[in-house]
C-alpha atoms as a PDB file:
ATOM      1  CA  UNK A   1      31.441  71.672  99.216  1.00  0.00           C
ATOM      2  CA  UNK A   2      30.271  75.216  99.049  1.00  0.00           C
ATOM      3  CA  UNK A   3      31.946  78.303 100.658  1.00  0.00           C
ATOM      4  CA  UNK A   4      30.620  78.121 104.257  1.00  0.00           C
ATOM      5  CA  UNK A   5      31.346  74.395 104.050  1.00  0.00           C
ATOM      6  CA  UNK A   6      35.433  75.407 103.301  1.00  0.00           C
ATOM      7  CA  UNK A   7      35.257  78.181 105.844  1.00  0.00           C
ATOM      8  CA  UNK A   8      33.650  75.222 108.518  1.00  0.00           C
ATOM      9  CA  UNK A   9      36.128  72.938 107.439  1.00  0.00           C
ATOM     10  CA  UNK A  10      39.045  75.712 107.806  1.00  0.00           C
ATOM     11  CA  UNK A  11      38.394  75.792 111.702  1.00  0.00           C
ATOM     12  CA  UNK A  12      39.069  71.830 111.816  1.00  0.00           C
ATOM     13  CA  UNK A  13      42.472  72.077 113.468  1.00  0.00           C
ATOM     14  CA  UNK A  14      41.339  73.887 116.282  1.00  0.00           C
ATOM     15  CA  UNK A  15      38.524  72.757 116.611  1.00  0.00           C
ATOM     16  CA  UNK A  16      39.912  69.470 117.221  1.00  0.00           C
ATOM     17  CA  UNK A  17      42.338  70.828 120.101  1.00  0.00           C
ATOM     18  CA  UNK A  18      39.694  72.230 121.812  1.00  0.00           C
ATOM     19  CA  UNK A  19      38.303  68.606 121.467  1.00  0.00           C
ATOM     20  CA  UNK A  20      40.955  66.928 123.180  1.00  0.00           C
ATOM     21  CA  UNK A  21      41.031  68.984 125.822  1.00  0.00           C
ATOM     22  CA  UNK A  22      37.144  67.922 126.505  1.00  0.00           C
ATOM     23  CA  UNK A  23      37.665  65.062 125.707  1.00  0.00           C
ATOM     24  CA  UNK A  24      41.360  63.463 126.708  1.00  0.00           C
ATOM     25  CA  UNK A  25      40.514  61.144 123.645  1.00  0.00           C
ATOM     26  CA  UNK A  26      41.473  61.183 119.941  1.00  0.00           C
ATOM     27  CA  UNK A  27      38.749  58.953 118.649  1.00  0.00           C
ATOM     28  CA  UNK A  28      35.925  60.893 120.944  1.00  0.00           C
ATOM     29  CA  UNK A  29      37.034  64.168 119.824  1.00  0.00           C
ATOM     30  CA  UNK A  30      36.971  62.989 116.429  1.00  0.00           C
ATOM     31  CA  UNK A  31      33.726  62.415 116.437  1.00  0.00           C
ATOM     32  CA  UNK A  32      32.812  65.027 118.471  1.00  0.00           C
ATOM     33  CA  UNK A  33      34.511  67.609 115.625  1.00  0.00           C
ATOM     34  CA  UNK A  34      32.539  65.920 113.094  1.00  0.00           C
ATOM     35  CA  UNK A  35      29.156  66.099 114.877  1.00  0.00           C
ATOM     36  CA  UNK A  36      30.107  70.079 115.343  1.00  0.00           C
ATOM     37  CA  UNK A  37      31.059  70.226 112.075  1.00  0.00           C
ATOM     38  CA  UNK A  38      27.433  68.847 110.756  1.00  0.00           C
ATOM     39  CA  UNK A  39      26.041  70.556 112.920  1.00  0.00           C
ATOM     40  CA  UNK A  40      27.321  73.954 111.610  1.00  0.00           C
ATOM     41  CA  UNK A  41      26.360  72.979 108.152  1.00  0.00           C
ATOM     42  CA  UNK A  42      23.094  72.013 108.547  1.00  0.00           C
ATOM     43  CA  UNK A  43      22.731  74.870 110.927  1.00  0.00           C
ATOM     44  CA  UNK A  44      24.157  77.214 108.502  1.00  0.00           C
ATOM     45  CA  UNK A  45      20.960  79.387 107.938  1.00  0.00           C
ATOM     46  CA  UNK A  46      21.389  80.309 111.935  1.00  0.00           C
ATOM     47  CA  UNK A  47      24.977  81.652 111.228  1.00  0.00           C
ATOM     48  CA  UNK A  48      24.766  85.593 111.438  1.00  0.00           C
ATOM     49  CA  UNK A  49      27.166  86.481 108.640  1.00  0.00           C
ATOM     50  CA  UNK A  50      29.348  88.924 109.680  1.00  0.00           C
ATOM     51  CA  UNK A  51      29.903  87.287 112.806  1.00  0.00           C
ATOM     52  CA  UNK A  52      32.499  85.156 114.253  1.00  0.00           C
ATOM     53  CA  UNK A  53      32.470  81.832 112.844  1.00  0.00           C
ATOM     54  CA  UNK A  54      35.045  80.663 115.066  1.00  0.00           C
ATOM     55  CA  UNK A  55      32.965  81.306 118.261  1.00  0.00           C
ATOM     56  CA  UNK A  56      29.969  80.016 117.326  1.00  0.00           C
ATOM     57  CA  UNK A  57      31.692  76.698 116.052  1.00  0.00           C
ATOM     58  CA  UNK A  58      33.301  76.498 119.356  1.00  0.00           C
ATOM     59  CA  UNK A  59      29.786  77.086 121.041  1.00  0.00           C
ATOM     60  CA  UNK A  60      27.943  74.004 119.091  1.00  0.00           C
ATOM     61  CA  UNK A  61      31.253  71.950 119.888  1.00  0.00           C
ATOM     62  CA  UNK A  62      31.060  72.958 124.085  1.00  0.00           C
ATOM     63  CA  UNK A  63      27.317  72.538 123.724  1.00  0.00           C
ATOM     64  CA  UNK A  64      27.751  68.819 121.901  1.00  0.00           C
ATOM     65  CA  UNK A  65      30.306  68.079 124.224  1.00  0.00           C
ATOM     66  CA  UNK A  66      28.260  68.807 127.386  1.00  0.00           C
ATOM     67  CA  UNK A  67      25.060  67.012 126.073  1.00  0.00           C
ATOM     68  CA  UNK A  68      26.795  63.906 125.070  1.00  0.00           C
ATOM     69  CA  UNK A  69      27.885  63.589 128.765  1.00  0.00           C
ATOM     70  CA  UNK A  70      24.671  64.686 130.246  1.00  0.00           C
ATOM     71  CA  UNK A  71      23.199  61.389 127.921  1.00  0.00           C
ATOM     72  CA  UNK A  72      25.853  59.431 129.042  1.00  0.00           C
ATOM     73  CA  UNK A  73      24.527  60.236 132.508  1.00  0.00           C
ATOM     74  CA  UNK A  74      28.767  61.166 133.255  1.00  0.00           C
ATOM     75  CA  UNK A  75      27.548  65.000 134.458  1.00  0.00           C
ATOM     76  CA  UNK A  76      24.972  66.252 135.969  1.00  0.00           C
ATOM     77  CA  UNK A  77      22.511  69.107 134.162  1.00  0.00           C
ATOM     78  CA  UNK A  78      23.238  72.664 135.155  1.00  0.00           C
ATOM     79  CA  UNK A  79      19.989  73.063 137.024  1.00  0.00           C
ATOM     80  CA  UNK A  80      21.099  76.299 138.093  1.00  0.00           C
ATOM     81  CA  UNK A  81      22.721  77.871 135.432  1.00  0.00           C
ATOM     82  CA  UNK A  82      25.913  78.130 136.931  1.00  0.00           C
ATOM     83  CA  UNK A  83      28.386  76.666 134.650  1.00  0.00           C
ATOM     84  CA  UNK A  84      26.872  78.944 131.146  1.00  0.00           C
ATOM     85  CA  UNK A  85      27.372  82.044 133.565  1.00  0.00           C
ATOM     86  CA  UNK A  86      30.679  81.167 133.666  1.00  0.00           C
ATOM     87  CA  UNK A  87      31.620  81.143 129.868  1.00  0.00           C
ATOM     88  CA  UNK A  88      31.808  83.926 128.177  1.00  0.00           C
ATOM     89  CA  UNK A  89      29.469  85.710 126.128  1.00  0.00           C
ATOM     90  CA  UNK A  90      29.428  84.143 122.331  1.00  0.00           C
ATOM     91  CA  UNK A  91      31.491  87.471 120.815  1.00  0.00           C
ATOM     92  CA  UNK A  92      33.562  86.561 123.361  1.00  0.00           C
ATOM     93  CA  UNK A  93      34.129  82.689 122.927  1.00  0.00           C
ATOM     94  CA  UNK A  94      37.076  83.387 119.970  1.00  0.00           C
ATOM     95  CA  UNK A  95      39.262  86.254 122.004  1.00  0.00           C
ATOM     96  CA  UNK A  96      39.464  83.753 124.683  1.00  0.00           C
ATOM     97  CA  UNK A  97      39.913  80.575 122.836  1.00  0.00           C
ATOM     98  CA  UNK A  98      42.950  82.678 121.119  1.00  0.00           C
ATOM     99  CA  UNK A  99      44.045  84.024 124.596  1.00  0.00           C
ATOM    100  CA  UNK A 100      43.982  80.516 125.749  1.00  0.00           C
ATOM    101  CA  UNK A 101      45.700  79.125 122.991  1.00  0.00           C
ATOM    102  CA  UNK A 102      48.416  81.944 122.762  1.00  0.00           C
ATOM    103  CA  UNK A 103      49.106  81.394 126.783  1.00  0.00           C
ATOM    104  CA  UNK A 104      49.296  77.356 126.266  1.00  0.00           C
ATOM    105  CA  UNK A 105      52.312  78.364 123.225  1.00  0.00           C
ATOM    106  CA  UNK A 106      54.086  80.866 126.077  1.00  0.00           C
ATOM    107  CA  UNK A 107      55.524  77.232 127.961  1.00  0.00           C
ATOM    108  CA  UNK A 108      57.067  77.219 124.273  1.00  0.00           C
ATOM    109  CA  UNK A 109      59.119  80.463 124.698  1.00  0.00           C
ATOM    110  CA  UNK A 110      62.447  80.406 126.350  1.00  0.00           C
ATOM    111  CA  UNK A 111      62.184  82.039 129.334  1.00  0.00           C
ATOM    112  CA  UNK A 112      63.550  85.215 129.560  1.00  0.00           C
ATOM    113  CA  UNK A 113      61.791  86.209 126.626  1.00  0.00           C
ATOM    114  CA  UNK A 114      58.396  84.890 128.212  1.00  0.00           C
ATOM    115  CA  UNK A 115      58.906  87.127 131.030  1.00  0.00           C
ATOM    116  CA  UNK A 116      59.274  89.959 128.728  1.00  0.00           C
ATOM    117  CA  UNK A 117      56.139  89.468 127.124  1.00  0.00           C
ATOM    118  CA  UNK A 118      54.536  88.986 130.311  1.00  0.00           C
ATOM    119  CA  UNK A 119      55.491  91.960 131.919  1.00  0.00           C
ATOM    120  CA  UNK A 120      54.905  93.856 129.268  1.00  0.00           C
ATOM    121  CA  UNK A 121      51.256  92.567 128.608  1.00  0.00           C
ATOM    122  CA  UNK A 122      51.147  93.199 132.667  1.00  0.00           C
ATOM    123  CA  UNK A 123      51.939  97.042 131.285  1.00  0.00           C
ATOM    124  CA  UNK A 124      55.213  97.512 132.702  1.00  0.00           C
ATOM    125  CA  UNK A 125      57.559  99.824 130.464  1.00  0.00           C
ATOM    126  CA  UNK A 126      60.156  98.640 129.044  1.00  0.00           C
ATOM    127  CA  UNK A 127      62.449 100.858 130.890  1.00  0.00           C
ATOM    128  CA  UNK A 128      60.551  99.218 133.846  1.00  0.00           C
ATOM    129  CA  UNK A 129      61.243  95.499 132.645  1.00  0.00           C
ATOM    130  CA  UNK A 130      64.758  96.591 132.211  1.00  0.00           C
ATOM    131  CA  UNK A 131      65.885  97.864 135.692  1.00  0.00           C
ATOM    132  CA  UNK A 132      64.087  94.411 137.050  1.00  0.00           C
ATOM    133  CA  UNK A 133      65.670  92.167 134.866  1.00  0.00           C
ATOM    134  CA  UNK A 134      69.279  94.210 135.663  1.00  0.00           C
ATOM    135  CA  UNK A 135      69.274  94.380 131.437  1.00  0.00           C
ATOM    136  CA  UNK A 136      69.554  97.384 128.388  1.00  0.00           C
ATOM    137  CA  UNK A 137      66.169  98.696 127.260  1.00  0.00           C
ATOM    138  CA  UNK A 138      67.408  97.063 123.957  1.00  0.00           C
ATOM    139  CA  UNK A 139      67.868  93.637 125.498  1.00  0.00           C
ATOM    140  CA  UNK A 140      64.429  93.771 126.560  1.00  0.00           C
ATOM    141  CA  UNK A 141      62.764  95.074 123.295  1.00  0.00           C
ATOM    142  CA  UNK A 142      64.667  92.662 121.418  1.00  0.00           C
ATOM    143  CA  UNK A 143      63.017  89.923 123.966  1.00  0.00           C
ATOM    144  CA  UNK A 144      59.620  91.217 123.655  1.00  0.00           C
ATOM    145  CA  UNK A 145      59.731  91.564 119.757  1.00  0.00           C
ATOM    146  CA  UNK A 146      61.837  87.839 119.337  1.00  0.00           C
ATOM    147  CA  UNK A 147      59.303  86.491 121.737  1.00  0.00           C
ATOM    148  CA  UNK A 148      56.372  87.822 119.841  1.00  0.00           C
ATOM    149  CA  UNK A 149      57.748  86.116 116.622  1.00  0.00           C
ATOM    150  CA  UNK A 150      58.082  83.109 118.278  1.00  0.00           C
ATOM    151  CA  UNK A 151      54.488  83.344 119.497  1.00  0.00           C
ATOM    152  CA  UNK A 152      52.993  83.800 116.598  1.00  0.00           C
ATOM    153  CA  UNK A 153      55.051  81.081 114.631  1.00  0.00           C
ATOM    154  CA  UNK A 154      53.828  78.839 116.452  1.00  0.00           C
ATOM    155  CA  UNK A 155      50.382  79.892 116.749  1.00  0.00           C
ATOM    156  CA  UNK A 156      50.813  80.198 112.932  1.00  0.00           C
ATOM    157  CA  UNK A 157      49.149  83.626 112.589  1.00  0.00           C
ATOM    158  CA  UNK A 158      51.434  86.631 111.956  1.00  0.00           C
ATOM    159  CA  UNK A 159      48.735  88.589 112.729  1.00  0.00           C
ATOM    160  CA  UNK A 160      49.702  89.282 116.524  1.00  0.00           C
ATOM    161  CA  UNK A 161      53.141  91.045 114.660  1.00  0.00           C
ATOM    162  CA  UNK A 162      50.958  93.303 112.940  1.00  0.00           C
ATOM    163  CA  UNK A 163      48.537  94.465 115.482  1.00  0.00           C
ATOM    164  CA  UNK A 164      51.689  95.433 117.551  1.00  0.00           C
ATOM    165  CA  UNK A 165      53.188  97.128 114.516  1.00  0.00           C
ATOM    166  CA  UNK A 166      56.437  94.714 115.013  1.00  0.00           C
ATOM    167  CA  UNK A 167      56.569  92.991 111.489  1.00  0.00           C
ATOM    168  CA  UNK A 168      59.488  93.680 109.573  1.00  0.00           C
END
């Protein structure tokens, strides 16, 4: 397999919960990873490099996913555009898988330190968070920063830490 091939098959995992949720089915979104995973290969010459590889695998799996059904005669065509309007632009199709993922992990989180994180990404201060919670300013960074962990354990990318300068 060559290096685009690895870096394709790298995206497999999420690829295949993005699946399921289309799909509600382990063997169908099986298959319908594969076909976006052939797909991307023997589309590879259309790949920008440099661009996100993520987003554009999710693209050819929504766009595989929706044709299937159209042939399947289980949706109707989008005669008037309506449903592409709604997804986001393709640079944007990886910051809001990832923002979609990250929220599904948040049900994850205990929930005080949820709430941190939320009100904090809502941009209250944390002296703000505090006097609403009835808590120390510690209490609450200690939330936001254990809650972050947490996060990004189980989204498995310690990158989140870093971009808010919290890794230790």
């Amino acid at each position: 397999m060559d290096d685009f091939g690895l870096a394709v098959e790298a995206h497999r995992k999420r690829l295949m919960a993005s699946a399921m949720k289309l799909c509600r089915d382990t063997d169908q979104a099986e298959d319908l990873v594969q076909e976006t995973m052939m797909r991307a290969i023997r589309n590879q010459h259309l790949f920008e490099p440099g661009s996100n590889l993520a987003g554009w695998l999710y693209t050819i799996l929504r766009n595989q996913f929706f044709s299937e059904r159209r042939k399947d005669g289980r949706i109707v065509a989008d005669a008037d555009d309506l449903l592409s309007k709604m997804v986001p632009a393709r640079e944007d199709h990886a910051a809001a898988y990832e923002a979609k993922e990250a929220l599904s992990f948040l049900v994850l989180i205990p929930l005080h330190m949820r709430r941190a994180l939320l009100l904090t990404a809502n941009g209250m201060s944390i002296e703000e968070i505090a006097r609403h919670e009835g808590v120390a300013d510690g209490t609450i960074k200690s939330r936001v920063h254990r809650g972050r962990s947490m996060l990004a354990d189980l989204i498995g990318d310690r990158s989140l830490l870093q971009a808010a300068g919290q890794e230790s």
